[in-house]
Protein backbone atom coordinates (compact mmCIF):
# COMPACT_ATOMS: atom_id res chain seq x y z
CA UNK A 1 98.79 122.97 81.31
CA UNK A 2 99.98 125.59 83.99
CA UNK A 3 96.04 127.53 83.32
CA UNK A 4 94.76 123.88 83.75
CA UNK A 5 96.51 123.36 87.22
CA UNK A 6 95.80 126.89 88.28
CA UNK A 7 91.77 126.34 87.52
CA UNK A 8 91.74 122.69 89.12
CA UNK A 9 93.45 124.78 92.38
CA UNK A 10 91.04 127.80 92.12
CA UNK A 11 88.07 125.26 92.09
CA UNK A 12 89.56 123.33 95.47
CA UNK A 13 90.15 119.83 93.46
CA UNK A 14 93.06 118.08 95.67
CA UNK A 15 94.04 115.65 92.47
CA UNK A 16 94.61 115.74 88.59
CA UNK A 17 94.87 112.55 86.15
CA UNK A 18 98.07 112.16 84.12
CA UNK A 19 97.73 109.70 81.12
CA UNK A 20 99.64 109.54 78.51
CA UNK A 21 96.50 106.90 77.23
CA UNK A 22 94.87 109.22 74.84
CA UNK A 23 97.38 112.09 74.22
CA UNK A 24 100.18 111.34 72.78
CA UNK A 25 102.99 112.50 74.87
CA UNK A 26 106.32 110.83 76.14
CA UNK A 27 107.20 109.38 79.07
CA UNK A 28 109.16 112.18 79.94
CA UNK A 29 106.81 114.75 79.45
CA UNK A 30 104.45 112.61 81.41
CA UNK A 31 107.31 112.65 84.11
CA UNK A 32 107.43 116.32 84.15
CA UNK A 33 104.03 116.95 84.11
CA UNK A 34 103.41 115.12 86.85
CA UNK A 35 106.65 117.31 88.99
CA UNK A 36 104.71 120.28 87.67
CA UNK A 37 100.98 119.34 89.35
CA UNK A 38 102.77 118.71 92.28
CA UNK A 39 106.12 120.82 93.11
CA UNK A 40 104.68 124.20 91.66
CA UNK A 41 101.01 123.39 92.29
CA UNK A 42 100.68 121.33 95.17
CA UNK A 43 98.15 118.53 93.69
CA UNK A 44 98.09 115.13 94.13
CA UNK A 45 98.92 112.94 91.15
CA UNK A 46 96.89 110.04 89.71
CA UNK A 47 98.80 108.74 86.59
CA UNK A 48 97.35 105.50 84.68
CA UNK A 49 99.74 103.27 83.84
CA UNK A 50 99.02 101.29 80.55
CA UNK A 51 96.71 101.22 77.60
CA UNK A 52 93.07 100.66 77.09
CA UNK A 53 93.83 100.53 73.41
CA UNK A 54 96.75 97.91 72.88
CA UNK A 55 98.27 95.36 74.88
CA UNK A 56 101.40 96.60 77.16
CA UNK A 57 103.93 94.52 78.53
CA UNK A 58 104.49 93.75 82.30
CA UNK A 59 107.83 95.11 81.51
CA UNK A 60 106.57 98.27 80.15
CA UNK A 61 103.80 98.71 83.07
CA UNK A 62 106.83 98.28 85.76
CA UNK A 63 109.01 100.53 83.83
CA UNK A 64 106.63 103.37 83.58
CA UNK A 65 105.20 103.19 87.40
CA UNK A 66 109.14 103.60 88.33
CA UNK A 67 109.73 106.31 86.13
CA UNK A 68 106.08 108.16 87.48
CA UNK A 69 107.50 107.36 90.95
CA UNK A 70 111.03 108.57 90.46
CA UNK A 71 109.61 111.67 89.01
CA UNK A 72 106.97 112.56 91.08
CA UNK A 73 109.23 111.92 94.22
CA UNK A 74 106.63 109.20 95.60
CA UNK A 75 103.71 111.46 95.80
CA UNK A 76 101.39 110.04 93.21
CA UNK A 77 99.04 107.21 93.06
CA UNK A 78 98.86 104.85 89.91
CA UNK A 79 96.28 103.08 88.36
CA UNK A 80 97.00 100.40 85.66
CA UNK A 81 94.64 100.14 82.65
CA UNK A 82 95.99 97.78 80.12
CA UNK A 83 94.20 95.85 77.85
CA UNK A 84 96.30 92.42 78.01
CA UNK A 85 95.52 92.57 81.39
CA UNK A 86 91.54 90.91 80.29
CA UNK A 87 91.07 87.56 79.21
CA UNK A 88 87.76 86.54 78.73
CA UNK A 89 86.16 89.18 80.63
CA UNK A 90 88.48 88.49 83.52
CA UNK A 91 91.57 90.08 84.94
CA UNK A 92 94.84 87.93 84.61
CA UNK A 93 96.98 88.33 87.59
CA UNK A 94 100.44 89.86 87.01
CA UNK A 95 103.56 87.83 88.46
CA UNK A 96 105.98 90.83 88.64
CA UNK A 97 106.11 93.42 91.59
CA UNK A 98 107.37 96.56 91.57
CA UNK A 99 110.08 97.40 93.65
């Protein structure tokens, strides 16, 4: 990870992705590799939120953008992929809001 960041910096990229989507890693180690990009490297953070393979709860979703936020001090940008988020080719609205 830390020769990742280092080579993203050296090449002037502003931003990594975090997604725990297709690796499996845990919310916490999502959570502190996002700190990591940010606190020791300076990057911006984009960390997906959800699954493109199974269906996640709203529950879940709002859960793990709090947790992302809390750990990356506010500094990161989300972007939900879930797949219970498509009906019918179409994107369902969500009723909950993150606070």
């Amino acid at each position: 990870m830390h020769e990742y960041f280092a080579e993203v910096k050296n090449y002037g990229f502003p931003l990594v992705e975090v997604s725990n989507n297709r690796l499996e890693i845990s919310p916490q180690e999502k959570v502190e590799i996002i700190q990591t990009a940010i606190d020791r490297y300076g990057l911006k953070v984009l960390a997906e939120t959800g699954s493109k393979v199974e269906a996640t709860s709203v529950e879940e979703l709002i859960m793990d953008i709090q947790r992302n936020l809390n750990g990356g001090h506010g500094k990161y940008s989300s972007r939900l992929t879930n797949s219970s988020m498509m009906e019918n080719s179409r994107i369902r609205l969500l009723t909950k809001s993150v606070r």
